[in-house]
Protein backbone atom coordinates (compact mmCIF):
# COMPACT_ATOMS: atom_id res chain seq x y z
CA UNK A 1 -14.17 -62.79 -0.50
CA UNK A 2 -15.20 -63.49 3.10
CA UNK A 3 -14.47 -66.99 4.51
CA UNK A 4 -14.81 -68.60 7.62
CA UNK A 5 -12.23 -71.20 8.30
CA UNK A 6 -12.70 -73.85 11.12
CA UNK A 7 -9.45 -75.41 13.29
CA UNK A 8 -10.43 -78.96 15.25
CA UNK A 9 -7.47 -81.14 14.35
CA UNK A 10 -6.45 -81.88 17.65
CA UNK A 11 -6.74 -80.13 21.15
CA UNK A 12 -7.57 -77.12 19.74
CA UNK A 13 -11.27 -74.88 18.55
CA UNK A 14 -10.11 -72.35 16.15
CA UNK A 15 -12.77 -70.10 14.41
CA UNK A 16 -12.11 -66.98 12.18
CA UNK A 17 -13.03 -64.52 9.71
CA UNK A 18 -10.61 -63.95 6.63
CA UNK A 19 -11.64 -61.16 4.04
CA UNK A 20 -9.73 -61.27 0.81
CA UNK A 21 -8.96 -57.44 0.83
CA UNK A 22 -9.52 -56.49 4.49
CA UNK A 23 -7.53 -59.03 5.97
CA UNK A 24 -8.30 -61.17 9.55
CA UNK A 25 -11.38 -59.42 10.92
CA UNK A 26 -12.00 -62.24 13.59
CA UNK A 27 -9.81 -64.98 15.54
CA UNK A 28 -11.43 -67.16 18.27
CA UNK A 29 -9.82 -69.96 20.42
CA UNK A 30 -10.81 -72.24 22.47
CA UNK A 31 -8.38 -74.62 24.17
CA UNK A 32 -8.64 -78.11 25.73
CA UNK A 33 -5.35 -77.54 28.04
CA UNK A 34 -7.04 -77.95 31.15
CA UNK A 35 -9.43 -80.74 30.05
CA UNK A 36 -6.52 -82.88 28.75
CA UNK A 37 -3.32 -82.09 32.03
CA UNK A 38 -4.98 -84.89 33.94
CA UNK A 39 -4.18 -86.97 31.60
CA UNK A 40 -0.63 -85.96 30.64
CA UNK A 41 -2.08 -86.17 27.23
CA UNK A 42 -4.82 -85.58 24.63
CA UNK A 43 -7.26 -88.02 25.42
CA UNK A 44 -8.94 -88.19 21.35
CA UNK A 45 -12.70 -89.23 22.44
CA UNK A 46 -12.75 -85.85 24.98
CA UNK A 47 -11.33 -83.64 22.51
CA UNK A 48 -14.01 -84.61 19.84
CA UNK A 49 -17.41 -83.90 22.35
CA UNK A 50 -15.28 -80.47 23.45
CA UNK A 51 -15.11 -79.45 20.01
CA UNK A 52 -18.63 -80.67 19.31
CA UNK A 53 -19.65 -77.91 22.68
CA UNK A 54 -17.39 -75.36 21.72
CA UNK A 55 -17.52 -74.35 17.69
CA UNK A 56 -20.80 -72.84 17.44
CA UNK A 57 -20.27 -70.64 20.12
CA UNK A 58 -17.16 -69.37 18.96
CA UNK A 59 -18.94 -68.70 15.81
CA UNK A 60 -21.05 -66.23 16.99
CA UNK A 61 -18.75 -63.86 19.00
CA UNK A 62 -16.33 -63.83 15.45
CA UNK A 63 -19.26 -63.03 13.66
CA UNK A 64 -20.10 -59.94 15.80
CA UNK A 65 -16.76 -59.15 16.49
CA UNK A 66 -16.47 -58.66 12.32
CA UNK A 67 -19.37 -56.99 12.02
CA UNK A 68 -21.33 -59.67 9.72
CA UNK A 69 -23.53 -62.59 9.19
CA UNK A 70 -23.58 -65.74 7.93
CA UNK A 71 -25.30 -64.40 4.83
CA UNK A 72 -22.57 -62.09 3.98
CA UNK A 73 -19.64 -65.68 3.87
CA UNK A 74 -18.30 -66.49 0.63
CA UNK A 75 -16.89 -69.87 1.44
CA UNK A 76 -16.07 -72.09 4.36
CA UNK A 77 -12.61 -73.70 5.12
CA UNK A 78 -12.09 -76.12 7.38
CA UNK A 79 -9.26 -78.98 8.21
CA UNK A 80 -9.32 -81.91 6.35
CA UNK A 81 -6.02 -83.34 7.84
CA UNK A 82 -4.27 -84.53 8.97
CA UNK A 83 -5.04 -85.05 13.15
CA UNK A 84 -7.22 -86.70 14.91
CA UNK A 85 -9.99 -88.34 13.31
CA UNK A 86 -13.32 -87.80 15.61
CA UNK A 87 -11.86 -84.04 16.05
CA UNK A 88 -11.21 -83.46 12.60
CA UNK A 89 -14.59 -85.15 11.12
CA UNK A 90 -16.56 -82.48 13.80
CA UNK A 91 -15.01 -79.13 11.99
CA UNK A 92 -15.89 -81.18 8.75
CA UNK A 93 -18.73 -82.07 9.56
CA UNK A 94 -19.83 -78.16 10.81
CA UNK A 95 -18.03 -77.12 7.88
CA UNK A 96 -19.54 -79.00 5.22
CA UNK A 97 -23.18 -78.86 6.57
CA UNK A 98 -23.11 -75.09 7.10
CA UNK A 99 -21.25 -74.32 3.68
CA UNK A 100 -24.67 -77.30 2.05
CA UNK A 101 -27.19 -74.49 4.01
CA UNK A 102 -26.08 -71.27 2.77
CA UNK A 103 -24.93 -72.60 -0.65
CA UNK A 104 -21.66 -71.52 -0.90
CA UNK A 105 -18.66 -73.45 -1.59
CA UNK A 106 -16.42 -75.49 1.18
CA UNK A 107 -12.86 -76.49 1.33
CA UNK A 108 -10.95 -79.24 2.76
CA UNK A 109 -7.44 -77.55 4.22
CA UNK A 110 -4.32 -79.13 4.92
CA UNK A 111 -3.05 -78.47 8.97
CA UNK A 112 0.33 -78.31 7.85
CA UNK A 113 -0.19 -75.91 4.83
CA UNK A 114 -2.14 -73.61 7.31
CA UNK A 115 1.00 -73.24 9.10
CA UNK A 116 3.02 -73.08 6.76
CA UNK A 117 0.93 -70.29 4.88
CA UNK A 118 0.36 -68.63 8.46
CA UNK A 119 3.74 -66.41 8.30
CA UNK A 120 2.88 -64.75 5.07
CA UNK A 121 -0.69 -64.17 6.32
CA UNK A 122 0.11 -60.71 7.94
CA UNK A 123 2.64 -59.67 5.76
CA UNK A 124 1.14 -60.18 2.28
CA UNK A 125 -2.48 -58.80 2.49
CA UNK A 126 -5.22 -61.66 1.19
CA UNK A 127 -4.33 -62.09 -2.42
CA UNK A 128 -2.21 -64.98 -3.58
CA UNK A 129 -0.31 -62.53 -5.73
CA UNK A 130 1.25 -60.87 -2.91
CA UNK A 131 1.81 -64.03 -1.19
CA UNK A 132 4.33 -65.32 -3.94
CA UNK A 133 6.33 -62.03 -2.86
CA UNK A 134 8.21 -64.66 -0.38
CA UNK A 135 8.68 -67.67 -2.55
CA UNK A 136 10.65 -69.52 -2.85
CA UNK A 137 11.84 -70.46 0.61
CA UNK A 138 12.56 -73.48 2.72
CA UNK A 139 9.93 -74.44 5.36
CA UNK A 140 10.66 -75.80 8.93
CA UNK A 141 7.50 -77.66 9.77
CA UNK A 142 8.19 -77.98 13.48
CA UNK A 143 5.26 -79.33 15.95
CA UNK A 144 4.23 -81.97 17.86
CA UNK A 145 3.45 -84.04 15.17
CA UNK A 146 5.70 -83.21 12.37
CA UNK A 147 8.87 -81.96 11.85
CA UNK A 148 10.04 -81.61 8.27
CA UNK A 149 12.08 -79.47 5.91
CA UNK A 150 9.89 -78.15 2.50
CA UNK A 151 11.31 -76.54 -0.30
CA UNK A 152 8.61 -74.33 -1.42
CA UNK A 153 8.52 -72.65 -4.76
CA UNK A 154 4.43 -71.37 -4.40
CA UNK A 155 1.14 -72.51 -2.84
CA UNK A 156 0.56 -75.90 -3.09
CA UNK A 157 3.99 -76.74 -4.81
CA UNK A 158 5.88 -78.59 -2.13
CA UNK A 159 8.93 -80.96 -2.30
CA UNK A 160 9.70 -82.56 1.29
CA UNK A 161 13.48 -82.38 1.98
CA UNK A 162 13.92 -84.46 4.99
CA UNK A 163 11.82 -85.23 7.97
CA UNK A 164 11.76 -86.68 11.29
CA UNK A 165 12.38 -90.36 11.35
CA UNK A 166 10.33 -91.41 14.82
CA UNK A 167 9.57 -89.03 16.86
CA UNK A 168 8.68 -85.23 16.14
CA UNK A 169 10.79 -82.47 17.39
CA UNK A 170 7.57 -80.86 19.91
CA UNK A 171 6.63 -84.73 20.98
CA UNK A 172 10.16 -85.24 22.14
CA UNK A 173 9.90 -81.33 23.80
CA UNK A 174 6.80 -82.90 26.04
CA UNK A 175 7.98 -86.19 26.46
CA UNK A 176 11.21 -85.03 28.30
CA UNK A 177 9.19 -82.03 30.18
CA UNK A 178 7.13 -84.88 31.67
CA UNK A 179 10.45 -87.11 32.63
CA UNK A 180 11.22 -83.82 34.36
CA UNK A 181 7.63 -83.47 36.01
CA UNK A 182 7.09 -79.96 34.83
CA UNK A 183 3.51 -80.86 33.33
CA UNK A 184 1.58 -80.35 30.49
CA UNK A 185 1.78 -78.94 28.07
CA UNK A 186 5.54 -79.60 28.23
CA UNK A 187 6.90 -77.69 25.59
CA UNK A 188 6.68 -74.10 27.01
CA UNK A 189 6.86 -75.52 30.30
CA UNK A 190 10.46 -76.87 29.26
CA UNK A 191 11.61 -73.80 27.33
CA UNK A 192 10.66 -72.00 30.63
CA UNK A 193 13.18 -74.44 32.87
CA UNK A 194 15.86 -74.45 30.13
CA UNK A 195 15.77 -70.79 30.50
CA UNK A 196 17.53 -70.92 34.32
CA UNK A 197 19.73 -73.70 33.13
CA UNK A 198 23.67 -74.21 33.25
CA UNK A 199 24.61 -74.25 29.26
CA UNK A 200 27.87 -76.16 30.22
CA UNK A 201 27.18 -78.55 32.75
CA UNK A 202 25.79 -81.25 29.93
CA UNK A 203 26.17 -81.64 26.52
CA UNK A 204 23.55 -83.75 24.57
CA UNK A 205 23.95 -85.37 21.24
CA UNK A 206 22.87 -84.03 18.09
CA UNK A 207 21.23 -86.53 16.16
CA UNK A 208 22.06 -87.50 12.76
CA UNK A 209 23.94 -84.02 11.89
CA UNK A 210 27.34 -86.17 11.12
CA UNK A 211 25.68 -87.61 8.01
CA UNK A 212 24.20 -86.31 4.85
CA UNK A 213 20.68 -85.67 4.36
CA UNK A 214 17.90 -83.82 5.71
CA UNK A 215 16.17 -86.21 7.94
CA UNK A 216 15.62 -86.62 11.74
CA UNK A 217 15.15 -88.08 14.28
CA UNK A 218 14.52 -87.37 17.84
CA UNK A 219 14.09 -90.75 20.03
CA UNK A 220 17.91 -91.57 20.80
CA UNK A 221 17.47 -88.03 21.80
CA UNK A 222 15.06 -88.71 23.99
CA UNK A 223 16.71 -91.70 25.78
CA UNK A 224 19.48 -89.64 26.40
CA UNK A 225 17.60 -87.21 28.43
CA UNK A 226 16.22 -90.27 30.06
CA UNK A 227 19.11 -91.77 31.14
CA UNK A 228 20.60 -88.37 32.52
CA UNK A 229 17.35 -88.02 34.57
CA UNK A 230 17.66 -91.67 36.45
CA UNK A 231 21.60 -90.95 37.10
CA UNK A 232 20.62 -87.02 38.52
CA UNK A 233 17.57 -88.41 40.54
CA UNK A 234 16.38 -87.29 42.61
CA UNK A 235 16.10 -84.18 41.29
CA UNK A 236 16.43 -80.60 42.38
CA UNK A 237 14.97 -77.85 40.52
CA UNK A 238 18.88 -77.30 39.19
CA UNK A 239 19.08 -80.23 37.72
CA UNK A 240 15.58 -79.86 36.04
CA UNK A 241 16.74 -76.71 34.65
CA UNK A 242 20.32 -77.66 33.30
CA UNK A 243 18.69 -81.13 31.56
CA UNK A 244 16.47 -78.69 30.31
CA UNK A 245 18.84 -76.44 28.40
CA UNK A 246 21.12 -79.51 27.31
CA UNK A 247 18.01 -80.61 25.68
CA UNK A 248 16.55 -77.57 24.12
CA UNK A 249 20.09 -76.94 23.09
CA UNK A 250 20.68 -79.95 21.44
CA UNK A 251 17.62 -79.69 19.62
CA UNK A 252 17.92 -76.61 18.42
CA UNK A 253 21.27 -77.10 17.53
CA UNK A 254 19.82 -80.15 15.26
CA UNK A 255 17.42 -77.84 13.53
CA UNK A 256 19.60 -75.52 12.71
CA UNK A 257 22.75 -77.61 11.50
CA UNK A 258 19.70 -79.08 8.67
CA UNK A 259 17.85 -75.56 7.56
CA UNK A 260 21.48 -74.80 7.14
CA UNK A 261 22.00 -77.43 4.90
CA UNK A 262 18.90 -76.81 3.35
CA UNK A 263 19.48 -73.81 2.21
CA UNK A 264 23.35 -74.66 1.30
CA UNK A 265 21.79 -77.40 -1.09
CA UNK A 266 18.72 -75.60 -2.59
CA UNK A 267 20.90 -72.22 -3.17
CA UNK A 268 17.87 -70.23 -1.45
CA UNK A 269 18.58 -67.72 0.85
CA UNK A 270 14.93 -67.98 2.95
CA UNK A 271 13.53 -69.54 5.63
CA UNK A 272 10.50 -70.13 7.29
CA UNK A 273 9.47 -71.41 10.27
CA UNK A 274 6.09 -72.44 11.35
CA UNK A 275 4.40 -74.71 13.70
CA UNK A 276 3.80 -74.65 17.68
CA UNK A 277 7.59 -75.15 18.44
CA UNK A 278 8.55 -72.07 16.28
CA UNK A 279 7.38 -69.85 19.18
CA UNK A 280 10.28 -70.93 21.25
CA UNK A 281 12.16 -68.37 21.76
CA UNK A 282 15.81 -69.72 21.25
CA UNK A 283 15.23 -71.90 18.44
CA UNK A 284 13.66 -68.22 16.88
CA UNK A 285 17.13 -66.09 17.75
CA UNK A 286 19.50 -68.70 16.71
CA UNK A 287 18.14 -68.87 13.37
CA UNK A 288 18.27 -65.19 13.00
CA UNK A 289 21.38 -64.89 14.49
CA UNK A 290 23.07 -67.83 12.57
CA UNK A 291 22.07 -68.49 9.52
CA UNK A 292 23.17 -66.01 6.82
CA UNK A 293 19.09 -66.06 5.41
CA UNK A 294 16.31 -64.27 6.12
CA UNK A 295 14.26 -65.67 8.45
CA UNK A 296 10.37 -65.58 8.52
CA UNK A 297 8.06 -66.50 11.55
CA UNK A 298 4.71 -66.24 12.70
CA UNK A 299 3.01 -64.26 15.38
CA UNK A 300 3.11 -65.95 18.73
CA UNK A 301 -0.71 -66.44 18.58
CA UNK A 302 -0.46 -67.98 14.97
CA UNK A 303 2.52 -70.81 16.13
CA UNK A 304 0.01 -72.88 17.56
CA UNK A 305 -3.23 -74.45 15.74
CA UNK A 306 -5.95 -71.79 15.08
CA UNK A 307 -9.02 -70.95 12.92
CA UNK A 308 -6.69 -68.09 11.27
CA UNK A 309 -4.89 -70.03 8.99
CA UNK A 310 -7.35 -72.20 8.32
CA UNK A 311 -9.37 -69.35 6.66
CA UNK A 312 -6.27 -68.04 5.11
CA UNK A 313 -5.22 -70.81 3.24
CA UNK A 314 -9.45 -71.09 2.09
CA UNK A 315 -9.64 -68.04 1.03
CA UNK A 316 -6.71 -68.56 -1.49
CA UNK A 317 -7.28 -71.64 -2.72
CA UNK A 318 -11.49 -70.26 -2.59
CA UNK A 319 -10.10 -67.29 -5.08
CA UNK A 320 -8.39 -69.76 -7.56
CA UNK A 321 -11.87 -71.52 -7.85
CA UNK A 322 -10.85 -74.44 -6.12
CA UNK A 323 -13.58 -76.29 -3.74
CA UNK A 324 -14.39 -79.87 -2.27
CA UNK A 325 -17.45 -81.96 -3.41
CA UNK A 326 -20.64 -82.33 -0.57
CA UNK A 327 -19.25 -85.17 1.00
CA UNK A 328 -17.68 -85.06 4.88
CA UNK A 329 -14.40 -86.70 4.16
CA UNK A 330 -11.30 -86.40 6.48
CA UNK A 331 -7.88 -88.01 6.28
CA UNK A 332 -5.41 -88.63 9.90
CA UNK A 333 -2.31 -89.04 7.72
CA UNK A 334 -1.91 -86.99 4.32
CA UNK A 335 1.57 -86.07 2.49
CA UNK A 336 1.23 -82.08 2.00
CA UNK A 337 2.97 -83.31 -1.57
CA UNK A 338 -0.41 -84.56 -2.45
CA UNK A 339 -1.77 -81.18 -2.34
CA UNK A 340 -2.40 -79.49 -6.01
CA UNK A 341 -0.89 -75.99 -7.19
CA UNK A 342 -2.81 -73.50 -6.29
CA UNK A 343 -4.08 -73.18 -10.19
CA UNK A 344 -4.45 -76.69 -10.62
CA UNK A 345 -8.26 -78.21 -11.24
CA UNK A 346 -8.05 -82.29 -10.82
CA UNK A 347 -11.21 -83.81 -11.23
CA UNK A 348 -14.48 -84.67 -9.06
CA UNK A 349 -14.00 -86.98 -6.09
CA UNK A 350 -11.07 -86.43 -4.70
CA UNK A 351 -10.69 -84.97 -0.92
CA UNK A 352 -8.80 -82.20 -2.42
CA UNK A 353 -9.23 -79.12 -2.94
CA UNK A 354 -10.16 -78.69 -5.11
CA UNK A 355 -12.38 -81.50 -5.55
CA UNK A 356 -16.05 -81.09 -7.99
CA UNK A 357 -16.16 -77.38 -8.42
CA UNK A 358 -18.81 -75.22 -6.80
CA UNK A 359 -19.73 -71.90 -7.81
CA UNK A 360 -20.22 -69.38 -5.42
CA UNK A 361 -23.17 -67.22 -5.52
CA UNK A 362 -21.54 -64.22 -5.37
């Protein structure tokens, strides 16, 4: 099964080519980085038109660069949710319209389950049979939108452990960057200044590890950092970098005190990590130095949003006959616990997948 799965939740144009046995054939990206710095900030209304100028043209390179045509696509996966609205309703929209014109069927993906599915993508070939080679494992969702822990037995069976409270582990990660001026977007830029840093010249809370549970929560976190910034201003580029490491330290430290606990509680001995804050670099090596689990992680190039997963996570659910009605339907907010198992048929109407069932031709 070939399937083309579409990425517009946010900032990002993802586009690519997922065969069933032959694996990724195509991966296209286009991002809004440099429309949004001005701002400090993704500005929703601009990243909606960009993705309106961008998708078909990344279509067509992916195509050639796979070797095939539209005729030759088996299904069409695109995100459903959550993100922005206007950007997610244009990869819909594209999705939907193009899936209606070469009758063939069209799914609805979950962001979230993309990522979370995107660490098993290289190692378990296309079939969801090799995929449940990993399961089950704890997830750490950890982005600028969501951070949460996910005990996950197989596709679409998801219990959420604990998440983040206020704000999300990556927001917090740019939101200190830019009390630090090191621009946008901060996360990297951060990571990159923590790297020169003094490890013992501050010490940072960590948030909510003195108490049971699994939740988080990242804004008293964030005020800290604040208030170490006003009594260090002005600032030299020393002071950046040592707030910097207190603050990626402390975080990290958070994250890995809970998938600790996690796993303690759950009696698993996995963990993944997914999400555009699972390609920092520290967070990835104290993990795998310190937990006593095996830790899985994406590629670099699959941490961040991308057309990859998208068309990963299709083409399984596409295989277990599973496939959204001909309606454009998108949802900003959407528990990943809603999602079905990857066997399970609920009826028509639903924004699932799957949702009325569609053949496909072939």
């Amino acid at each position: 099964m070939l399937v083309l799965g579409i990425e517009t939740s946010c900032d990002e144009t993802g586009v690519a080519l997922y065969h069933s046995e032959s694996g990724l054939l195509a991966d296209a990206l286009h991002s809004q980085i440099d429309l949004h710095a001005r701002f400090g900030g993704v500005v929703p209304e601009l990243a909606s038109r960009d993705h309106i100028r961008k998708i078909v043209p990344l279509v067509r390179p992916a195509l050639s660069e796979s070797e095939t045509t539209l005729d030759d696509l088996d299904g069409v996966a695109y995100t459903a949710g959550p993100g922005l609205t206007g950007a997610l309703m244009v990869g819909a929209g594209f999705g939907q319209t193009l899936a209606w014109s070469l009758d063939i069927p069209a799914i609805g993906i979950h962001h979230m389950e993309g990522h979370l599915l995107a660490p098993l993508m290289e190692a378990s070939g296309a079939s969801a049979t090799a995929a449940s080679a990993a399961f089950p494992f704890i997830a750490l969702l950890v982005s600028g939108g969501h951070t949460q822990l996910v005990e996950v037995a197989a596709v679409g069976e998801y219990e959420l452990l604990g998440e983040s409270l206020d704000d999300a582990a990556g927001e917090a990660f740019d939101k200190v960057a830019k009390m630090l001026g090191l621009g946008y977007p901060g996360g990297p830029a951060l990571a990159a200044c923590a790297r020169e840093g003094d490890p013992g010249r501050f010490r940072f809370p960590r948030p909510m590890t003195d108490r049971p549970g699994l939740d988080f929560s990242f804004s008293g976190l964030k005020t800290y950092a604040m208030n170490t910034v006003n009594a260090a201003e002005p600032l030299s580029d020393t002071d950046r970098s040592d707030i910097a490491r207190a603050f990626e330290e402390a975080v990290v430290d958070t994250l890995l005190i809970k998938c600790r606990r996690a796993l303690e509680q759950r009696a698993i001995s996995t963990l993944l990590i997914a999400g555009g804050v699972s390609a920092n670099t520290r967070l990835r090596s104290v993990l795998t130095e310190k937990l006593d689990a095996s830790v899985i992680y994406p590629a670099q190039h699959l941490c961040t949003d991308n057309g990859a997963m998208i068309a990963y996570a299709g083409c399984l659910r596409l295989q277990a006959g599973q496939a959204d009605e001909q309606v454009v339907r998108v949802r900003a907010r959407w528990p990943m616990t809603e999602l079905p198992e990857l066997d399970a048929r609920p009826g028509p109407g639903a924004l699932r997948a799957p949702g009325a069932l569609r053949p496909s031709r072939r």
